[in-house]
N, C-alpha and C. Protein backbone atom coordinates (compact mmCIF):
# COMPACT_ATOMS: atom_id res chain seq x y z
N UNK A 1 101.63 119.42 98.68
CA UNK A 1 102.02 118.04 98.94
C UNK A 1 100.82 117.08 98.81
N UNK A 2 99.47 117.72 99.19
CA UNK A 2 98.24 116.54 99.27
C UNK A 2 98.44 115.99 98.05
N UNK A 3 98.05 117.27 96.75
CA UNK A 3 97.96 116.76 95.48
C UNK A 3 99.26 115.96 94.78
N UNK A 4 100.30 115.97 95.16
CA UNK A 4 101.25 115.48 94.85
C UNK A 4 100.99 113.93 95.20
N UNK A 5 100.88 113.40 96.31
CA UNK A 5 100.23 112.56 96.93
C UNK A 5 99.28 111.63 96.23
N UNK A 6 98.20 112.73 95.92
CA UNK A 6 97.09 111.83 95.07
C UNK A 6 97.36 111.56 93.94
N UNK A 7 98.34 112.21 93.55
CA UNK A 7 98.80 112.18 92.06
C UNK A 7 99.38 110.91 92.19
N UNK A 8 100.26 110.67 92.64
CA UNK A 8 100.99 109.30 92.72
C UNK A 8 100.56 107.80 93.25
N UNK A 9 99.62 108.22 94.34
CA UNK A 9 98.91 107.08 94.91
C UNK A 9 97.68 106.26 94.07
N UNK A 10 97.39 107.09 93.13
CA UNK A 10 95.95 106.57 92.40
C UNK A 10 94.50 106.51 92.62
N UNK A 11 94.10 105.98 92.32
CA UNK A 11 92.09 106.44 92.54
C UNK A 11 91.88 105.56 93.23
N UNK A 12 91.15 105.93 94.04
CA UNK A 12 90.30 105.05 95.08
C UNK A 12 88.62 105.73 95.44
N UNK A 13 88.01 104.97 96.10
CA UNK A 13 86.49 105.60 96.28
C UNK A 13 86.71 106.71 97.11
N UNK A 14 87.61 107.25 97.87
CA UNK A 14 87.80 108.15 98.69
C UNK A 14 89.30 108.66 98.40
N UNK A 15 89.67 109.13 97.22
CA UNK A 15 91.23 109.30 96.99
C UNK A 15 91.80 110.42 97.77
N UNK A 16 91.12 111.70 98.16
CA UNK A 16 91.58 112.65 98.89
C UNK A 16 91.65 112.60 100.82
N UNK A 17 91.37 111.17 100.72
CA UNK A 17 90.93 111.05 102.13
C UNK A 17 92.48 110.00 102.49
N UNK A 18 93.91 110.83 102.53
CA UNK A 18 95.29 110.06 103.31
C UNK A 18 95.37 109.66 104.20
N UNK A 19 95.99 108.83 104.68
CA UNK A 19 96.30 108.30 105.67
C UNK A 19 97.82 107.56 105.61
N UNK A 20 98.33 108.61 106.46
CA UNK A 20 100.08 108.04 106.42
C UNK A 20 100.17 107.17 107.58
N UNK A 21 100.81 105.76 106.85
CA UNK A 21 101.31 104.62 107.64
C UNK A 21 102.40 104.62 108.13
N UNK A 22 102.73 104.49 109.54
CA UNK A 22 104.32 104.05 109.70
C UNK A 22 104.56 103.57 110.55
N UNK A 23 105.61 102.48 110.84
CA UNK A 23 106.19 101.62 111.42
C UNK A 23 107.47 101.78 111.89
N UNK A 24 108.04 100.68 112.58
CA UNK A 24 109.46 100.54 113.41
C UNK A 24 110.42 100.42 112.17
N UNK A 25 111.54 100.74 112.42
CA UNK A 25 112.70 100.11 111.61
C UNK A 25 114.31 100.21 112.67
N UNK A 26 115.01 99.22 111.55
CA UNK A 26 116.01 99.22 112.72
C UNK A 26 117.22 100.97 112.69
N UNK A 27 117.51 101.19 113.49
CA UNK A 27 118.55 102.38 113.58
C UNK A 27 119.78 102.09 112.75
N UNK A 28 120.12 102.60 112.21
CA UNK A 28 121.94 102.86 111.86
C UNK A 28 122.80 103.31 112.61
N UNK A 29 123.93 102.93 112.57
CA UNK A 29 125.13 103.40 113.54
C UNK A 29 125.91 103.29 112.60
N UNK A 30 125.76 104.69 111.87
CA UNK A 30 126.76 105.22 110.78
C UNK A 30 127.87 105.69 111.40
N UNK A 31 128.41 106.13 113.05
CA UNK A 31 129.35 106.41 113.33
C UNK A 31 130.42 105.12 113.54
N UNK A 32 129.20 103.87 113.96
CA UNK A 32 130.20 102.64 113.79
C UNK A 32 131.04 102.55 112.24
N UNK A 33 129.76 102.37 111.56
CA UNK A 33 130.45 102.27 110.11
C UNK A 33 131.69 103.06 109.59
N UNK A 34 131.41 104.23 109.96
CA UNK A 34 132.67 105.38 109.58
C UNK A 34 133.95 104.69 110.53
N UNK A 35 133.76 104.17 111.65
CA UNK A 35 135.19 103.86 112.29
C UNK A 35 135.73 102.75 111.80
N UNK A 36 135.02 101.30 111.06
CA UNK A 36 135.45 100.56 111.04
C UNK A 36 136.16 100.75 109.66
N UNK A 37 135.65 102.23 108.81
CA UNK A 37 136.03 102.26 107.25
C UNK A 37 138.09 102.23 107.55
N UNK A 38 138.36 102.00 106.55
CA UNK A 38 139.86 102.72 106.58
C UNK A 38 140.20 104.16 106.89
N UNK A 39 141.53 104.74 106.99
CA UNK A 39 141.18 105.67 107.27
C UNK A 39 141.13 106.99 106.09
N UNK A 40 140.37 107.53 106.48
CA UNK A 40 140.39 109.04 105.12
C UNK A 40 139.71 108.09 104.05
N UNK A 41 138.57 107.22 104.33
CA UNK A 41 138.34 106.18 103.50
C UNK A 41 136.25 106.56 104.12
N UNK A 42 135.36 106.65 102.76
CA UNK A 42 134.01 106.60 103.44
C UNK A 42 133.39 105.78 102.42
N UNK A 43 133.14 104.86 102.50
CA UNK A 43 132.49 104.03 102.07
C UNK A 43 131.40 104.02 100.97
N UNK A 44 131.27 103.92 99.64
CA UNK A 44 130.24 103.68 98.63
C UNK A 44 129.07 103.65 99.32
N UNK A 45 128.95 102.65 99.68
CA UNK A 45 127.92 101.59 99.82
C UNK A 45 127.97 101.09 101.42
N UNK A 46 127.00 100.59 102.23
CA UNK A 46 126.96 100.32 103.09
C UNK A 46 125.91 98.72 103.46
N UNK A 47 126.64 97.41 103.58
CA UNK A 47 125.39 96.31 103.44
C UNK A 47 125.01 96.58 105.23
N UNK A 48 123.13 96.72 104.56
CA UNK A 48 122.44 96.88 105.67
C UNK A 48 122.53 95.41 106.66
N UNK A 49 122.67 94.83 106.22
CA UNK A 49 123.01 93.88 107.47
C UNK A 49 124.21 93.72 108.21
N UNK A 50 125.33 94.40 107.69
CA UNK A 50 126.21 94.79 108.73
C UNK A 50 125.80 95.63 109.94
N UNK A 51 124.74 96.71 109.44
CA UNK A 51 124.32 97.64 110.60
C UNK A 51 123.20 97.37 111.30
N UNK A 52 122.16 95.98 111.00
CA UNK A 52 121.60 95.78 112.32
C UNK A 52 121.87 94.33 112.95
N UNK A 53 123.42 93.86 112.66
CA UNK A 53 124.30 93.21 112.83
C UNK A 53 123.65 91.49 113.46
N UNK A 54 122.77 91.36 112.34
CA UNK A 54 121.82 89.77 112.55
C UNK A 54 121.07 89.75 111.41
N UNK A 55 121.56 87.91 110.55
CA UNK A 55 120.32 87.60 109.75
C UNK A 55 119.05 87.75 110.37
N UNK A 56 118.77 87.88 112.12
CA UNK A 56 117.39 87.62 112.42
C UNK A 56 116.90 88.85 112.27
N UNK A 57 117.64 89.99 112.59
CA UNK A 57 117.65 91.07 112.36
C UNK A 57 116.76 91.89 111.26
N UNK A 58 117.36 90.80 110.03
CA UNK A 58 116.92 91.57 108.62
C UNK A 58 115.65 90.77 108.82
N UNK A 59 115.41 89.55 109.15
CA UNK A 59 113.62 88.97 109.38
C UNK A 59 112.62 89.75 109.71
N UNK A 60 113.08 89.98 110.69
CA UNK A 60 112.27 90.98 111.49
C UNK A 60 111.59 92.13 111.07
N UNK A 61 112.64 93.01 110.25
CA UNK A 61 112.82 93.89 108.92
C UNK A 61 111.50 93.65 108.34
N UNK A 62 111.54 92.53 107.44
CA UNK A 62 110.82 92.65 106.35
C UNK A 62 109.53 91.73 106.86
N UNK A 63 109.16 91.30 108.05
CA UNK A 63 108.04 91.11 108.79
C UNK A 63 107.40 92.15 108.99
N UNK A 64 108.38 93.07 109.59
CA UNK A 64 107.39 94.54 110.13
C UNK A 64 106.55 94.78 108.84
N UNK A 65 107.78 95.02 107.86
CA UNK A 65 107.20 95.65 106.14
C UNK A 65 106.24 94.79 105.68
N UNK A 66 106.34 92.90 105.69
CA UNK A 66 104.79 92.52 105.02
C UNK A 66 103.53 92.86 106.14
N UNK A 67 104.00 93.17 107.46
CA UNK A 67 103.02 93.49 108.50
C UNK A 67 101.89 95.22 107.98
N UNK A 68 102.71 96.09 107.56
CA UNK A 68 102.54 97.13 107.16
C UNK A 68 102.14 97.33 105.51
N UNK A 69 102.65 96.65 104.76
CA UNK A 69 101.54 96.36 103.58
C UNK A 69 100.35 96.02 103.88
N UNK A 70 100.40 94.90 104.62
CA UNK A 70 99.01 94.03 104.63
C UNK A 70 97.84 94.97 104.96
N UNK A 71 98.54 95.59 106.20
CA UNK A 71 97.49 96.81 106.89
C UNK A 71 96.92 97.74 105.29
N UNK A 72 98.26 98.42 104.75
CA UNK A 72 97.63 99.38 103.68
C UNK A 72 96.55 98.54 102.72
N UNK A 73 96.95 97.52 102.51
CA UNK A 73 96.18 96.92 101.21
C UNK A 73 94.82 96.78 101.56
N UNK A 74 94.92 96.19 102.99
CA UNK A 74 93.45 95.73 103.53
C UNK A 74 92.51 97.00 103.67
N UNK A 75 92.91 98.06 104.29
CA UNK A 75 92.26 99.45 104.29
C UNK A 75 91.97 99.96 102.79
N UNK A 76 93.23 99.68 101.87
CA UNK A 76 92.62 100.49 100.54
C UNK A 76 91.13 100.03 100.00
N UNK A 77 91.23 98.30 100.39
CA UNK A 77 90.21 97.69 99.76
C UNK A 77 88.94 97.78 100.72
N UNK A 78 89.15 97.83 102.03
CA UNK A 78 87.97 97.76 103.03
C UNK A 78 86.85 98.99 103.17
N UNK A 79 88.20 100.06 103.33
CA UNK A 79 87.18 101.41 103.38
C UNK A 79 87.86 102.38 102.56
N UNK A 80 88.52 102.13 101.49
CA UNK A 80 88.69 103.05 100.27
C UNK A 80 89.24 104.20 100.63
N UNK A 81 89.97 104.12 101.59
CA UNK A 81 90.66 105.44 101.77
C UNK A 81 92.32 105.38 100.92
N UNK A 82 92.82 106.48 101.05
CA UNK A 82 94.34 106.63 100.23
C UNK A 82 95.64 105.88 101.21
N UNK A 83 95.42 104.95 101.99
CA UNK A 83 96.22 104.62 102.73
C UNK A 83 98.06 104.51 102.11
N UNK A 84 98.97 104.91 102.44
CA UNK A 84 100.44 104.96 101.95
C UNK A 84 101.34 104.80 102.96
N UNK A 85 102.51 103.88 102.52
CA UNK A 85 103.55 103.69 103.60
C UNK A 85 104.61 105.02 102.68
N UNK A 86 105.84 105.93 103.43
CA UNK A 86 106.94 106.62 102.97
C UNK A 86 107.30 105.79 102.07
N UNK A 87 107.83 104.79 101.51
CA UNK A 87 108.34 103.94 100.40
C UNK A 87 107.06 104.22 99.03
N UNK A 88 106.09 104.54 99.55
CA UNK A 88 104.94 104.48 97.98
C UNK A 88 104.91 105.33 97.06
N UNK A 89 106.25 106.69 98.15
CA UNK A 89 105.94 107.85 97.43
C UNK A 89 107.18 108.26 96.64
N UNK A 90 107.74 108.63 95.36
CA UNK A 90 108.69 108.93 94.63
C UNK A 90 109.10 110.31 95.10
N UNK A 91 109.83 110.74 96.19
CA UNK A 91 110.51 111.95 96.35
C UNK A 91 112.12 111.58 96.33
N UNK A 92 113.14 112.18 96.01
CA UNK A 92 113.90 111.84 96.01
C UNK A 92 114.56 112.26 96.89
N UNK A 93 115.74 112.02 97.74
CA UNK A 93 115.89 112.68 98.79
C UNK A 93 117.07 113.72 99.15
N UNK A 94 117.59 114.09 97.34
CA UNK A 94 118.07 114.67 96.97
C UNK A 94 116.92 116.21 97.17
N UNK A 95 115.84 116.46 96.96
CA UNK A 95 115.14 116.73 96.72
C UNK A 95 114.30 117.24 98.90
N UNK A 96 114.08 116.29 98.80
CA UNK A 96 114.11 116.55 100.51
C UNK A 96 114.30 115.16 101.51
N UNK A 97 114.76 115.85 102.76
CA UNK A 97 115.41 114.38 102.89
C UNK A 97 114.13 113.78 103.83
N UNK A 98 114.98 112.42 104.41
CA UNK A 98 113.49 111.20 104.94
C UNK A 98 112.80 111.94 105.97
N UNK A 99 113.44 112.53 107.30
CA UNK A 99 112.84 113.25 108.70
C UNK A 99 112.02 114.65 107.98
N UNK A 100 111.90 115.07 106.78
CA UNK A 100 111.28 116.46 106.36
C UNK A 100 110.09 115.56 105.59
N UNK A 101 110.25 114.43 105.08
CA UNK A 101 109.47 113.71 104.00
C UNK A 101 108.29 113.22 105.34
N UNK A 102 109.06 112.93 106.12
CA UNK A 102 107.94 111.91 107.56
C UNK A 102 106.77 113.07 107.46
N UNK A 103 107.30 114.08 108.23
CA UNK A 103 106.39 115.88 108.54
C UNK A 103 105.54 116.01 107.54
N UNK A 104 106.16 116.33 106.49
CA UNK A 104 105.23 116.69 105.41
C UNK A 104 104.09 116.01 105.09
N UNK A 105 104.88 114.47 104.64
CA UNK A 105 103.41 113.23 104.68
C UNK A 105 102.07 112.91 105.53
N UNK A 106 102.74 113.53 107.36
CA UNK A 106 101.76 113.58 107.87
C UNK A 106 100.94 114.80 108.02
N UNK A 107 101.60 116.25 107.57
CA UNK A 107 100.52 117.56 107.71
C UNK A 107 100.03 117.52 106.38
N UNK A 108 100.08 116.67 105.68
CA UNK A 108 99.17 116.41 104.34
C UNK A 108 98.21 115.70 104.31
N UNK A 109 98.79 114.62 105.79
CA UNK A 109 97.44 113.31 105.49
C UNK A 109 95.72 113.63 106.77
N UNK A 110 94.88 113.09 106.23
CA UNK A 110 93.86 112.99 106.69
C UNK A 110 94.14 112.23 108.29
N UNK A 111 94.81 111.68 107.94
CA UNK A 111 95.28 110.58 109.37
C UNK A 111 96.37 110.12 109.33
N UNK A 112 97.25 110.18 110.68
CA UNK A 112 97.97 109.30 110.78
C UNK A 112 98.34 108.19 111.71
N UNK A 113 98.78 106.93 111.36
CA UNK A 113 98.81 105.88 111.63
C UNK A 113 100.20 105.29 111.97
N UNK A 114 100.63 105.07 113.62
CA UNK A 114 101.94 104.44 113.61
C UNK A 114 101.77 103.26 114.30
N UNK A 115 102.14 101.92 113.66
CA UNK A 115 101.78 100.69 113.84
C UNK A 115 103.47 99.95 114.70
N UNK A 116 102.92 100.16 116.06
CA UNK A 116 104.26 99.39 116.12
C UNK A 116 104.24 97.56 116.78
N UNK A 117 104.96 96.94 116.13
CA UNK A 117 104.89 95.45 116.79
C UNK A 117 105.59 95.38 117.33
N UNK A 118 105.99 94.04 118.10
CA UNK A 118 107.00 93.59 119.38
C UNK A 118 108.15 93.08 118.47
N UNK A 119 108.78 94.21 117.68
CA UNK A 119 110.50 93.79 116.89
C UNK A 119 111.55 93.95 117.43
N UNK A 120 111.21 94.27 118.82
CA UNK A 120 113.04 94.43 119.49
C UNK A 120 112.85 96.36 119.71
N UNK A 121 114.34 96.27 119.46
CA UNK A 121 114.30 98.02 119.32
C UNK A 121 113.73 98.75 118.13
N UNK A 122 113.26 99.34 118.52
CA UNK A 122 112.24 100.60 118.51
C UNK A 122 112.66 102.15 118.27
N UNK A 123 114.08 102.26 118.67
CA UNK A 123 114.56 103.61 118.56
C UNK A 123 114.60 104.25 117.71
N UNK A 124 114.44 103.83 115.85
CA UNK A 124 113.80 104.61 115.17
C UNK A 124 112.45 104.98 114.97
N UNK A 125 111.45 104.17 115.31
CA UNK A 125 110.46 104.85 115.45
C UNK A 125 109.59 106.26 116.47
N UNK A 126 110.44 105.27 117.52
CA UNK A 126 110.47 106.24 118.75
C UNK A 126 110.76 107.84 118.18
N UNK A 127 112.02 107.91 117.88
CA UNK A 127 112.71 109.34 116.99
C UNK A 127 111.52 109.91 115.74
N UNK A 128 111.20 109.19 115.41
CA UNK A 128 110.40 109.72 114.23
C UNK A 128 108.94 110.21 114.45
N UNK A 129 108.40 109.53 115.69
CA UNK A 129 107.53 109.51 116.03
C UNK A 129 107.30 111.23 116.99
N UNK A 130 108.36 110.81 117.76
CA UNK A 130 108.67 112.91 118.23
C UNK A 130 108.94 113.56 117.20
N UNK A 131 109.19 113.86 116.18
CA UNK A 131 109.71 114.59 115.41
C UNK A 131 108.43 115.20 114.87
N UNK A 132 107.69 113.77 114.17
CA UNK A 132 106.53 114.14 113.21
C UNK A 132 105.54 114.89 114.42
N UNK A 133 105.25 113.95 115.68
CA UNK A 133 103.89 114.59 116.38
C UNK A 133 104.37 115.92 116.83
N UNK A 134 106.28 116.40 116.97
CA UNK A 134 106.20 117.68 117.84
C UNK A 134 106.16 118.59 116.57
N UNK A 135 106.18 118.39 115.17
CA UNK A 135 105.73 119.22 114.50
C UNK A 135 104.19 119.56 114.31
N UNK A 136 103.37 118.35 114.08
CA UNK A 136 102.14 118.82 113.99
C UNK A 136 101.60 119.26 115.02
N UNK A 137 101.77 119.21 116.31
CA UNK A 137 101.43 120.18 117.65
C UNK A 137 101.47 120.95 117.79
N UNK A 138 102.28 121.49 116.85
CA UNK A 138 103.16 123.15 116.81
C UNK A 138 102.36 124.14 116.17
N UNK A 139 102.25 122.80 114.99
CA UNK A 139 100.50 123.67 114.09
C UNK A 139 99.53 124.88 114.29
N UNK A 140 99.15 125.28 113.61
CA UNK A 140 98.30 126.42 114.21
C UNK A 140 96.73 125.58 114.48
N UNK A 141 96.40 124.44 113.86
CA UNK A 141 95.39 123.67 113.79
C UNK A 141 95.57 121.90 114.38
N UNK A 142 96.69 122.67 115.26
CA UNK A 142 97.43 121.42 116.22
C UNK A 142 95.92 120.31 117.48
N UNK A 143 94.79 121.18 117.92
CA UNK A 143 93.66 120.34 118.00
C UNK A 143 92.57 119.48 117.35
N UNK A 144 93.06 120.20 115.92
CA UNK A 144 92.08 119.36 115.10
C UNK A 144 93.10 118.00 114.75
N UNK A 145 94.10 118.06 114.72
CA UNK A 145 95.73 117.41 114.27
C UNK A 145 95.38 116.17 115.58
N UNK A 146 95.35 116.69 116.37
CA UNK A 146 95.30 115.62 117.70
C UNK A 146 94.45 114.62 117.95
N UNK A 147 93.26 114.36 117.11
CA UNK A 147 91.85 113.77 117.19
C UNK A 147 92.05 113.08 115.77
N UNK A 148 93.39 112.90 115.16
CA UNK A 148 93.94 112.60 113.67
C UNK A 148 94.65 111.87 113.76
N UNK A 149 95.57 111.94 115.02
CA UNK A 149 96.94 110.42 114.95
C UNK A 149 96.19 109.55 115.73
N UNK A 150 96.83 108.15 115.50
CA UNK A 150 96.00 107.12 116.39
C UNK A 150 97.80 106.58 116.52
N UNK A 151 98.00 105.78 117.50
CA UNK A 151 99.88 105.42 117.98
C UNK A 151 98.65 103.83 118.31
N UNK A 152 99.29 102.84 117.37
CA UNK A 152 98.64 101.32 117.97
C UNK A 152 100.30 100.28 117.85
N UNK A 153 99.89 99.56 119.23
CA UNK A 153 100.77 98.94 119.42
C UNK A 153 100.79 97.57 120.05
N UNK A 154 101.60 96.71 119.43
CA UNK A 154 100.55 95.04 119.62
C UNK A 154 101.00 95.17 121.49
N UNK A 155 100.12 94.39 121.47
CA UNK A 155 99.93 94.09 123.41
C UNK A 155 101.55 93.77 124.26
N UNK A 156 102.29 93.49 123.82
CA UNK A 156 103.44 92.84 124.42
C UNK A 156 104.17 93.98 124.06
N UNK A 157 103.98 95.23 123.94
CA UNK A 157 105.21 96.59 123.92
C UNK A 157 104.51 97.23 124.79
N UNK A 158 106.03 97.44 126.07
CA UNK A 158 105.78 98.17 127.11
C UNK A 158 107.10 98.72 127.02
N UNK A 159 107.23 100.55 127.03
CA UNK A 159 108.08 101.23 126.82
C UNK A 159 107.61 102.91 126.96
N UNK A 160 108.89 103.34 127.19
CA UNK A 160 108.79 104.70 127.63
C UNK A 160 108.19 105.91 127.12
N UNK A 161 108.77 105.06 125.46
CA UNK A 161 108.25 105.82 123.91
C UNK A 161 106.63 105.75 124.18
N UNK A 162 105.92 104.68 124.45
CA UNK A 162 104.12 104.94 124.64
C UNK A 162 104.20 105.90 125.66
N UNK A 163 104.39 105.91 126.56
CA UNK A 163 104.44 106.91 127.74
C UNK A 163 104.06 108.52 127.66
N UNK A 164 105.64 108.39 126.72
CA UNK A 164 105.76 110.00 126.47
C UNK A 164 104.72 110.42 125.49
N UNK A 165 104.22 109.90 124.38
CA UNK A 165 103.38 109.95 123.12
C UNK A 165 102.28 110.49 124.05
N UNK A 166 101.66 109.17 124.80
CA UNK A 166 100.39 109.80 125.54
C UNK A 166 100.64 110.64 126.76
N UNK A 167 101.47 111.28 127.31
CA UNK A 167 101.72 112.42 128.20
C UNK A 167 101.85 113.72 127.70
N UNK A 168 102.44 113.45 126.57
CA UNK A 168 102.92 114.96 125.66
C UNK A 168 101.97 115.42 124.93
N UNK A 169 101.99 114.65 123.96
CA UNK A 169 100.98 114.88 122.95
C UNK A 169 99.46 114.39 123.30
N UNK A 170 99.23 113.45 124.04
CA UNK A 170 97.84 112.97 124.58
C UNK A 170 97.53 112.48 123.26
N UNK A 171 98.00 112.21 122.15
CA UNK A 171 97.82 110.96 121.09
C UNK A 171 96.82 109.67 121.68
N UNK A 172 95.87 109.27 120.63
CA UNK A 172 94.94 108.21 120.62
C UNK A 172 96.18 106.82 120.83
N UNK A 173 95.73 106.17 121.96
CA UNK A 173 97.33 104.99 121.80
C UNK A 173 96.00 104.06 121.80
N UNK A 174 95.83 102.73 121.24
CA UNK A 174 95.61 101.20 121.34
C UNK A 174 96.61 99.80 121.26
N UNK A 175 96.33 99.52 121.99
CA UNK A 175 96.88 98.03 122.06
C UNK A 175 95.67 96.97 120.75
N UNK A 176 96.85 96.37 120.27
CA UNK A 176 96.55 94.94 119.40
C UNK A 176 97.03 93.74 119.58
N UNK A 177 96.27 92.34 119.80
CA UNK A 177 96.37 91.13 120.06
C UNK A 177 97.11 90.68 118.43
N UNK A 178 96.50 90.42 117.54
CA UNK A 178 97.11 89.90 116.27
C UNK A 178 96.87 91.03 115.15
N UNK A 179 97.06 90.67 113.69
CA UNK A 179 96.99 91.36 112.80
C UNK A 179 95.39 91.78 112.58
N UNK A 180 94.54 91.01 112.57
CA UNK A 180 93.22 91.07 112.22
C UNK A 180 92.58 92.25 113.20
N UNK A 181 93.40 92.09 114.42
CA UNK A 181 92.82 93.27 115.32
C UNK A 181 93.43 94.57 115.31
N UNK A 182 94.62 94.36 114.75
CA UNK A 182 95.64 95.45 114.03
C UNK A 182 94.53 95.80 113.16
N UNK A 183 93.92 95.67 112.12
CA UNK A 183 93.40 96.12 111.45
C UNK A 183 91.84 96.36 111.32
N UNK A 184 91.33 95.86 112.17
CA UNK A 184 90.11 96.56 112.90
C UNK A 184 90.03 97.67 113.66
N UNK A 185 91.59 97.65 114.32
CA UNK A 185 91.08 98.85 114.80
C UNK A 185 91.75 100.23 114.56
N UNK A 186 92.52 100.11 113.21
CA UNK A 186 92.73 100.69 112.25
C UNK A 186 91.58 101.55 111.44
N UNK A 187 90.73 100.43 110.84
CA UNK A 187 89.64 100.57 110.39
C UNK A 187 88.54 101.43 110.90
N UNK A 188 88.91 100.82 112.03
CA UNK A 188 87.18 101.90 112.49
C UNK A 188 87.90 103.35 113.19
N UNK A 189 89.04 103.22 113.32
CA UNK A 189 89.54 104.76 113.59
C UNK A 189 89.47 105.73 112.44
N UNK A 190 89.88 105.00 111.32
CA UNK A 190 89.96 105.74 110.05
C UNK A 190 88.11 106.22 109.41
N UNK A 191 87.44 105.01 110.01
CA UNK A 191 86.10 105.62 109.79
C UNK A 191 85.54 106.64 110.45
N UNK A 192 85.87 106.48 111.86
CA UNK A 192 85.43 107.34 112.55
C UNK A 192 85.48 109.10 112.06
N UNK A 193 87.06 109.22 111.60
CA UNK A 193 87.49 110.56 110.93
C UNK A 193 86.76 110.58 110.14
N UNK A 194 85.97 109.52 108.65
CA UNK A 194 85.91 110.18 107.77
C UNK A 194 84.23 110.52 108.31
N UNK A 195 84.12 109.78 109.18
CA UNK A 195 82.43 110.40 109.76
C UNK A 195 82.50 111.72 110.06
N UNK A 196 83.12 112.57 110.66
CA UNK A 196 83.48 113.28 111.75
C UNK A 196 83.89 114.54 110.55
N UNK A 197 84.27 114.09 109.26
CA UNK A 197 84.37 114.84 108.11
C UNK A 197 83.53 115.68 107.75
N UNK A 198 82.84 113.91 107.34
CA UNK A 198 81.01 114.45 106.47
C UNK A 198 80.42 115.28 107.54
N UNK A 199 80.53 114.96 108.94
CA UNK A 199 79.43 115.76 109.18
C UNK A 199 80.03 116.71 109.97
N UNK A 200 81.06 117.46 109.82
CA UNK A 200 81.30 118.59 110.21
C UNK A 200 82.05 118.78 111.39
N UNK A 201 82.10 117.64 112.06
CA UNK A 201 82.50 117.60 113.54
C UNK A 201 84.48 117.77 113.48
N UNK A 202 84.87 117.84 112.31
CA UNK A 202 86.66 117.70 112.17
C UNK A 202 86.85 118.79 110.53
N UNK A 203 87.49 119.36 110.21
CA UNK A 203 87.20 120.12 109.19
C UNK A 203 87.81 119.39 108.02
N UNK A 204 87.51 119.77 106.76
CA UNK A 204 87.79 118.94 105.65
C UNK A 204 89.24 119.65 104.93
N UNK A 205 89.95 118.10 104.91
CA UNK A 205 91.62 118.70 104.22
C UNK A 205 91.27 118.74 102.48
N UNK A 206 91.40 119.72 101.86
CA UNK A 206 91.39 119.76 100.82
C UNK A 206 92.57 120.09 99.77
């Protein structure tokens, strides 16, 4: 999967050095959808704004997403690492689906990174967020894995989901005031690893 990865992401001054990004999104309630279909009736197509049932809804949406570019772009260019959101990568999900694609992306990456802002609910990230960390814990190299996720979350999210992250897993958590500090302290986490690389102190993903 690494090389697959680099294959697709492109060259950078540090191309083998990943870092999987991820963020909030809103949940589906595909069981709503299925009830409101006709009956013996399942639907083509599904418009996503029926299911997080607000134009403000879809704002929010694609705030998180220019919130989460900005982060990757600024890191690709700042400290040259392979930074990638799940959307950068061409798997199909025919092929494997999104909750196996999350896992994989992160026991491939050098680091991982879950950026959450103050968007309301949270319950998909929350879900994704146990899924991916209770797999890499499970790891046979689940301590070196642990000194690898960083969980940052702007100052105004207070919730159960931080709680459990740092009780269970004892995950790196920070709080962020705005974007600029979103990405400082992004930055120097991601440096810190690749210090901790070079000199031996974290072992090298190859």
């Amino acid at each position: 999967m690494r090389d697959r990865l680099i294959a697709e992401l492109g060259d950078l001054q540090r191309p083998r050095f990943l870092v999987y990004l991820m963020g909030p999104y809103e949940a589906f309630d595909v069981d709503r959808v299925l009830e409101e279909s006709e009956p013996d009736s399942i639907p083509e197509s599904v418009d996503f704004g029926t299911l997080v049932d607000s134009e403000h809804a879809l704002e929010r949406e694609e705030a998180t997403l220019d919130l989460l570019l900005d982060v990757r772009d600024r890191l690709r260019i700042d400290a040259g690492v392979n930074v990638f959101l799940a959307i950068d990568v061409d798997i199909p999900l025919a092929e494997m689906d999104a909750a196996t694609q999350s896992i994989e992306f992160a026991r491939a990456s050098n680091a991982v990174v879950y950026v959450v802002p103050a968007v309301g609910d949270n319950l998909g990230v929350g879900i994704e967020t146990g899924a991916v960390l209770e797999a890499l814990f499970s790891d046979e190299l689940a301590n070196d894995r642990q000194e690898r996720v960083l969980f940052v979350h702007e100052s105004s999210v207070r919730s159960a989901m931080i709680a459990a992250v740092r009780d269970r897993w004892e995950a790196r958590i920070y709080a962020y005031d705005d974007r600029s500090d979103l990405v400082r302290q992004v930055r120097l986490f991601v440096r810190d690893l690749v210090r901790k690389e070079r000199t031996g102190e974290l072992s090298r993903l190859e």
